[in-house]
Protein backbone atom coordinates (compact mmCIF):
# COMPACT_ATOMS: atom_id res chain seq x y z
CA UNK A 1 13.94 8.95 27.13
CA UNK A 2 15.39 8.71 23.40
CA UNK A 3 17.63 5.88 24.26
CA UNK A 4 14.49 4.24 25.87
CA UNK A 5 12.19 4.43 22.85
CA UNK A 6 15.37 3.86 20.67
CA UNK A 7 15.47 0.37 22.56
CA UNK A 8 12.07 -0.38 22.07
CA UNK A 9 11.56 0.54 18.56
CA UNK A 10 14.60 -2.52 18.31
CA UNK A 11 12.74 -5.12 20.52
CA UNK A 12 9.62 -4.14 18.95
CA UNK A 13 11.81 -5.50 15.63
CA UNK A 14 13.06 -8.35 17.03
CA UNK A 15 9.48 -9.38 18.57
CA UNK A 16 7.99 -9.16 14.94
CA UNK A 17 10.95 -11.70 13.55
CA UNK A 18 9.59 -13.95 16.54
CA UNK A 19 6.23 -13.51 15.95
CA UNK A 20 6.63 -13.86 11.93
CA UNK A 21 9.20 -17.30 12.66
CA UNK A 22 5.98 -19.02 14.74
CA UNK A 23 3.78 -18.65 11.61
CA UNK A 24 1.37 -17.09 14.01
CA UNK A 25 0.80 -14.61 11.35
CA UNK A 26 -1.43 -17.02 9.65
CA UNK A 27 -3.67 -17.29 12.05
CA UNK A 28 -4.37 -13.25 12.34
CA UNK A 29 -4.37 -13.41 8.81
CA UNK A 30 -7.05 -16.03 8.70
CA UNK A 31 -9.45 -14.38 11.22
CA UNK A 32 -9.56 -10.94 9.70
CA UNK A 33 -10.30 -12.99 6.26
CA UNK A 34 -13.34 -14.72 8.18
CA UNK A 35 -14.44 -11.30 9.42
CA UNK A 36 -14.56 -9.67 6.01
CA UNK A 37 -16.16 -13.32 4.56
CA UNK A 38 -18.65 -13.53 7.39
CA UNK A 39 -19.40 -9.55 7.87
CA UNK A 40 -18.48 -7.40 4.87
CA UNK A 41 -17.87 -9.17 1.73
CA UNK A 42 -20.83 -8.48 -1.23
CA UNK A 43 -23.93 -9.42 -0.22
CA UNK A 44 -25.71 -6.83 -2.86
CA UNK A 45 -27.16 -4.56 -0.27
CA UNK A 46 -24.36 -1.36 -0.25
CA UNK A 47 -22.85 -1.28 3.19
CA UNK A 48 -22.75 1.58 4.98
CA UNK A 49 -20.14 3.66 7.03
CA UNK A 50 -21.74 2.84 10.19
CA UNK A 51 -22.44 -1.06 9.83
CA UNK A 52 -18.06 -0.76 8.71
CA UNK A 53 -16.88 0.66 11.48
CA UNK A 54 -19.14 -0.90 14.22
CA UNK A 55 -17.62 -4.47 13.33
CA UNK A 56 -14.43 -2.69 12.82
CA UNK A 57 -15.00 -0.98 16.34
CA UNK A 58 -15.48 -4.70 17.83
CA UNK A 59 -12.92 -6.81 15.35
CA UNK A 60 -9.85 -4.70 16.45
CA UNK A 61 -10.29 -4.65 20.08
CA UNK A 62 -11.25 -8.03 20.14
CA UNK A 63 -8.03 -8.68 18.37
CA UNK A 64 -5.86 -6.64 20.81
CA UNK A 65 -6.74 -8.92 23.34
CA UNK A 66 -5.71 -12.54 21.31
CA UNK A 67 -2.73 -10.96 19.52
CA UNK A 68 -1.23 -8.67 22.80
CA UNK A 69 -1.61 -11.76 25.09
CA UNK A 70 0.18 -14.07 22.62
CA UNK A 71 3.28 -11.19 22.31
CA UNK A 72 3.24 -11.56 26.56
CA UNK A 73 3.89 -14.67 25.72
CA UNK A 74 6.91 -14.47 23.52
CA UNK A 75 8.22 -12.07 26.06
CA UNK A 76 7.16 -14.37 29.09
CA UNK A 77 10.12 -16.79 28.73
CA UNK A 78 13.22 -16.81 30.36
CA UNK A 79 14.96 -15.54 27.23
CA UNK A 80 13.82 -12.36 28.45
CA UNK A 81 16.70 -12.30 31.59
CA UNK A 82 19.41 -12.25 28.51
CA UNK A 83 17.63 -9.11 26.74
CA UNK A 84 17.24 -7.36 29.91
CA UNK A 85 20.62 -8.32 30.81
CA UNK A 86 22.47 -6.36 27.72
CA UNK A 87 22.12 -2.92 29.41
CA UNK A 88 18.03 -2.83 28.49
CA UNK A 89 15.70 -1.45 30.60
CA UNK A 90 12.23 -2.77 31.54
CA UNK A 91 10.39 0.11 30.30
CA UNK A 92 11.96 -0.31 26.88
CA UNK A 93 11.28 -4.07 27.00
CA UNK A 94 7.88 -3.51 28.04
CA UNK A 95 7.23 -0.70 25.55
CA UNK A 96 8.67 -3.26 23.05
CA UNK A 97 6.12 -5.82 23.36
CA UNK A 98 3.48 -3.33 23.37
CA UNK A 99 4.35 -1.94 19.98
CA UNK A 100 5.09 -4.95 18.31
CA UNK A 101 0.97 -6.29 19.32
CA UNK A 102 -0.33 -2.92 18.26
CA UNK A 103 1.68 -3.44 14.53
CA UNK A 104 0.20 -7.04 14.54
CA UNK A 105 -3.03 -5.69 14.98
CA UNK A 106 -3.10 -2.70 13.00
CA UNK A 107 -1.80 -4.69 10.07
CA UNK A 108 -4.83 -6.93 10.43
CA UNK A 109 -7.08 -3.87 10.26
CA UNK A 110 -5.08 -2.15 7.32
CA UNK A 111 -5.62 -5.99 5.99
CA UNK A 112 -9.81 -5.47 6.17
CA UNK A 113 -9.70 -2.00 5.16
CA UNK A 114 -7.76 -2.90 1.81
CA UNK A 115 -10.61 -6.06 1.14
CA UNK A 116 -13.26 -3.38 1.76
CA UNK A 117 -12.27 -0.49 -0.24
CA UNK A 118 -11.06 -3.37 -3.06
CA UNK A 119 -14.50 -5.25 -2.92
CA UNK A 120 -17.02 -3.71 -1.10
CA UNK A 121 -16.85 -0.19 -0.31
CA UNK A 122 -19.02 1.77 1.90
CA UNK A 123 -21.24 3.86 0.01
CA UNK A 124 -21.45 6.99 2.29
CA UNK A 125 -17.40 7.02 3.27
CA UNK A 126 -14.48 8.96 1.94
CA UNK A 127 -10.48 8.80 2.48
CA UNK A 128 -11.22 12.04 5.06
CA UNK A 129 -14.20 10.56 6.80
CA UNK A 130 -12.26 6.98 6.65
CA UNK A 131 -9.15 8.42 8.58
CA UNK A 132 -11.39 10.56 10.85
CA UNK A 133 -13.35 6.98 11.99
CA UNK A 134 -9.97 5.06 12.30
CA UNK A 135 -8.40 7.63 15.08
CA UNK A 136 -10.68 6.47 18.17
CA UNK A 137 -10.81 3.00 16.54
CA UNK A 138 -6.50 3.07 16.71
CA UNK A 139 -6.83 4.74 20.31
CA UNK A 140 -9.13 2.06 21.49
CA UNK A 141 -6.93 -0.76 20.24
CA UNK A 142 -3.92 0.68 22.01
CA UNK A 143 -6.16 1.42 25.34
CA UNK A 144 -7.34 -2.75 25.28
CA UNK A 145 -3.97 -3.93 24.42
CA UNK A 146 -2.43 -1.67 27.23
CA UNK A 147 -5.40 -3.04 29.54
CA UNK A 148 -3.93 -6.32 28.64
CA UNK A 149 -0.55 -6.02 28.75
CA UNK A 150 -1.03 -4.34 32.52
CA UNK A 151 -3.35 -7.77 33.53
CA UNK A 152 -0.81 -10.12 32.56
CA UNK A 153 1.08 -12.21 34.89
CA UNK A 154 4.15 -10.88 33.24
CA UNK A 155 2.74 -7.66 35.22
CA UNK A 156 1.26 -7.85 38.13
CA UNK A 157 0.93 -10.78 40.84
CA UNK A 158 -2.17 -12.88 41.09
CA UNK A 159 -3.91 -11.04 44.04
CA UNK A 160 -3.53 -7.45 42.06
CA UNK A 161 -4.94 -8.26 38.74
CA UNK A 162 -7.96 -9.91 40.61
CA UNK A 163 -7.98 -6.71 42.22
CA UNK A 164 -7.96 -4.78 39.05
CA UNK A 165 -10.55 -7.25 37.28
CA UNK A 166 -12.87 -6.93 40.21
CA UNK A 167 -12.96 -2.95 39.85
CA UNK A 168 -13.74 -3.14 36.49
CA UNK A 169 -16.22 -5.59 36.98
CA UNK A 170 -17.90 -2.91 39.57
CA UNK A 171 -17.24 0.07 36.84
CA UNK A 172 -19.35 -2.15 34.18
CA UNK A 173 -22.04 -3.71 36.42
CA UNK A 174 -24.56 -1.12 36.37
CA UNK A 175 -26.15 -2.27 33.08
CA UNK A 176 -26.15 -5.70 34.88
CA UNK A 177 -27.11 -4.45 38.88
CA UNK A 178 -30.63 -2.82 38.13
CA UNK A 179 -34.43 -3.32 38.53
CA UNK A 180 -34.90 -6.23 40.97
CA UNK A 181 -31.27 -6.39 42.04
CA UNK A 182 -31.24 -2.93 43.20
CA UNK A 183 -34.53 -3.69 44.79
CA UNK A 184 -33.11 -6.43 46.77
CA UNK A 185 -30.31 -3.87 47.92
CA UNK A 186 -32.54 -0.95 49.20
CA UNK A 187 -34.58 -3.45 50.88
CA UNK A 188 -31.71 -4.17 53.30
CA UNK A 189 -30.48 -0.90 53.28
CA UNK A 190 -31.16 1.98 51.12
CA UNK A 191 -27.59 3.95 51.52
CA UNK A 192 -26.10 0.72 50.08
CA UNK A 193 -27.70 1.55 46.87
CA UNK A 194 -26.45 5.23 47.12
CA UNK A 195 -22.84 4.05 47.82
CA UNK A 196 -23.01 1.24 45.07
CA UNK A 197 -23.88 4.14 42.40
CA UNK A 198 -21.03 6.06 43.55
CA UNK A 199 -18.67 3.61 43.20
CA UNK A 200 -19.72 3.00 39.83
CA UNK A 201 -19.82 6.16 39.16
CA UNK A 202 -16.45 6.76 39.87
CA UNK A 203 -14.82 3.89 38.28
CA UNK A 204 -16.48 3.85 35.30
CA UNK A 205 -15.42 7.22 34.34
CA UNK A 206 -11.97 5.93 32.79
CA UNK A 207 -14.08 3.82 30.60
CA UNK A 208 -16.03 6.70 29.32
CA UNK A 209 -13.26 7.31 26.58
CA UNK A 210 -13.09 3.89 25.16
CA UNK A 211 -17.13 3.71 24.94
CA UNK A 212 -17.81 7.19 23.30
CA UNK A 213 -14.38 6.49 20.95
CA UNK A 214 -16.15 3.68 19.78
CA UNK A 215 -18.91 5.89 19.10
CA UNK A 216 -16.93 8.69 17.28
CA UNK A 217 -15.86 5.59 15.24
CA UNK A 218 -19.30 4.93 13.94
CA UNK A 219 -20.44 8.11 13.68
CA UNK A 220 -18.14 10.21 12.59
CA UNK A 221 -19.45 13.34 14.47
CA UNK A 222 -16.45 15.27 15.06
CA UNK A 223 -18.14 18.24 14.52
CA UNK A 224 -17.74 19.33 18.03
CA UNK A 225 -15.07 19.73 20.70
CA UNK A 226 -16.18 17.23 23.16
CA UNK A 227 -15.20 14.54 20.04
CA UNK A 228 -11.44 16.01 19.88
CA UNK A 229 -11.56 15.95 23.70
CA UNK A 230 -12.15 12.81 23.63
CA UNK A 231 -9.02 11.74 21.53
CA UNK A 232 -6.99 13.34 24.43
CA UNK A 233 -9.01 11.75 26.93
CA UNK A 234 -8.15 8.45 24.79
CA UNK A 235 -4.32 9.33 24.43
CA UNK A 236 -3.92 9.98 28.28
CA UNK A 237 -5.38 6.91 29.45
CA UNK A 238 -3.66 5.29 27.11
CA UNK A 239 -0.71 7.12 28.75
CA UNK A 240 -1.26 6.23 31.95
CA UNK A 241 -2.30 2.39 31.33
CA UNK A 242 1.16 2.41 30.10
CA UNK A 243 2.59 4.31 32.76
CA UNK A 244 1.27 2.29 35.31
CA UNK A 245 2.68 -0.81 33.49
CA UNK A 246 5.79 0.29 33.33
CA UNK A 247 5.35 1.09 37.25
CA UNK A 248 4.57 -2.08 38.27
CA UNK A 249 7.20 -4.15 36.32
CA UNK A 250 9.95 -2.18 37.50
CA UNK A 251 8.49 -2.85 41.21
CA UNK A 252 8.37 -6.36 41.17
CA UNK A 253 10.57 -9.44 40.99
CA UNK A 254 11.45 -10.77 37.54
CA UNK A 255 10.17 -14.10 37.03
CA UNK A 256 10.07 -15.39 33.77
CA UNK A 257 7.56 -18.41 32.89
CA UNK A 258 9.63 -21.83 32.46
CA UNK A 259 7.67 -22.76 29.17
């Protein structure tokens, strides 16, 4: 296990020098500028904790998706056979891309945070209350760019993540199956509608973490235990999106992209 994160924490380095050599840098840099230009620069109303952290909540996610499938790409290449040739496992390799999107990202939020507490500080935050909100917000990045990372065709095959996509598609579409559509359903046969809200049921309880972190983030109510529960329920799906990453690279044949 040590010489696996050891390996990692070194391809995670060498990932970084990649990703800093394509000058993609500038364009993360450049988006979490327009987010603090277009969303929370001085606009003489005080900004509030809540507003922050719910375009905080959306910026880094959103982020873990451009900047985690761009470091898929860097380790989508047939370089990759050398690495993993030099005595490297695929866990570690994995692991390695992982981290280095998650630094990427985080570096864009530490980035926002700075411009904000420089320029335009929230008016109802302190540092305690401004670590407390980050925790879920971290978790949820990790959880999206693990998501991602397990998606890619670096990943699985073609006819798995369409698999995966259409079972979170299910999980989510009860705020989109309702009212008339469900109407439709029972009208051709009511125990459809019973099954359909099972299945959602069930799928979309993975997602609860990542929805009520995002919450935590904005309101800072961890004045219960059902909040800290939900930072373990964040750090073992977070676990086990890994996990299963890690699972199905090992199973399948390496093959590299040719760009």
């Amino acid at each position: 296990m040590m010489r696996t994160i050891e390996l990692a924490v070194r391809l995670t380095h060498f990932t970084l020098i990649e990703y800093l050599r394509s000058g993609r840098l500038l364009l993360e840099l450049a988006a979490a500028i327009a987010c603090y230009v277009a969303l929370l620069r001085p606009t003489g109303t005080p900004m509030n904790a809540g507003y922050l952290f719910t375009v905080l909540g959306i910026f880094g996610p959103a982020m873990a998706i451009v900047t985690t499938s761009y470091m898929i790409g860097l380790g989508d290449r047939p370089q990759g056979y050398i690495v993993l040739a030099h005595n490297v496992s695929r866990g570690a390799y994995l692991i390695g891309l992982f981290l280095a999107a998650v630094a990427v990202i985080l570096a864009m939020y530490g980035t926002l945070c700075i411009l904000v507490a420089l320029f335009n500080r929230a008016t109802d935050l302190d540092l305690v209350g401004w670590i407390l909100a980050t925790l879920p917000l971290i978790l949820n990045v990790g959880l999206v760019a693990a998501l991602t990372l397990l998606l890619s065709p670096l990943v699985l095959g073609a006819g798995w993540r369409l698999f995966v996509l259409a079972l979170v598609a299910i999980a989510l579409s009860s705020n989109v199956i309702g009212g008339p559509a469900l109407n439709q359903i029972a009208g051709i046969n009511p125990l459809l509608v019973d099954v359909l809200r099972a299945v959602q049921t069930i799928l979309s309880g993975p997602l609860v973490p990542i929805f009520y972190g995002y919450q935590l983030s904005v309101t800072r109510g961890f004045d219960s235990v059902a909040a800290w529960s939900n930072l373990l329920a964040q750090c073992s799906l977070l676990l086990a999106f890994l996990g299963l990453a890690r699972y199905a690279f090992n199973q399948r044949d390496l093959l590299f992209s040719a760009s």
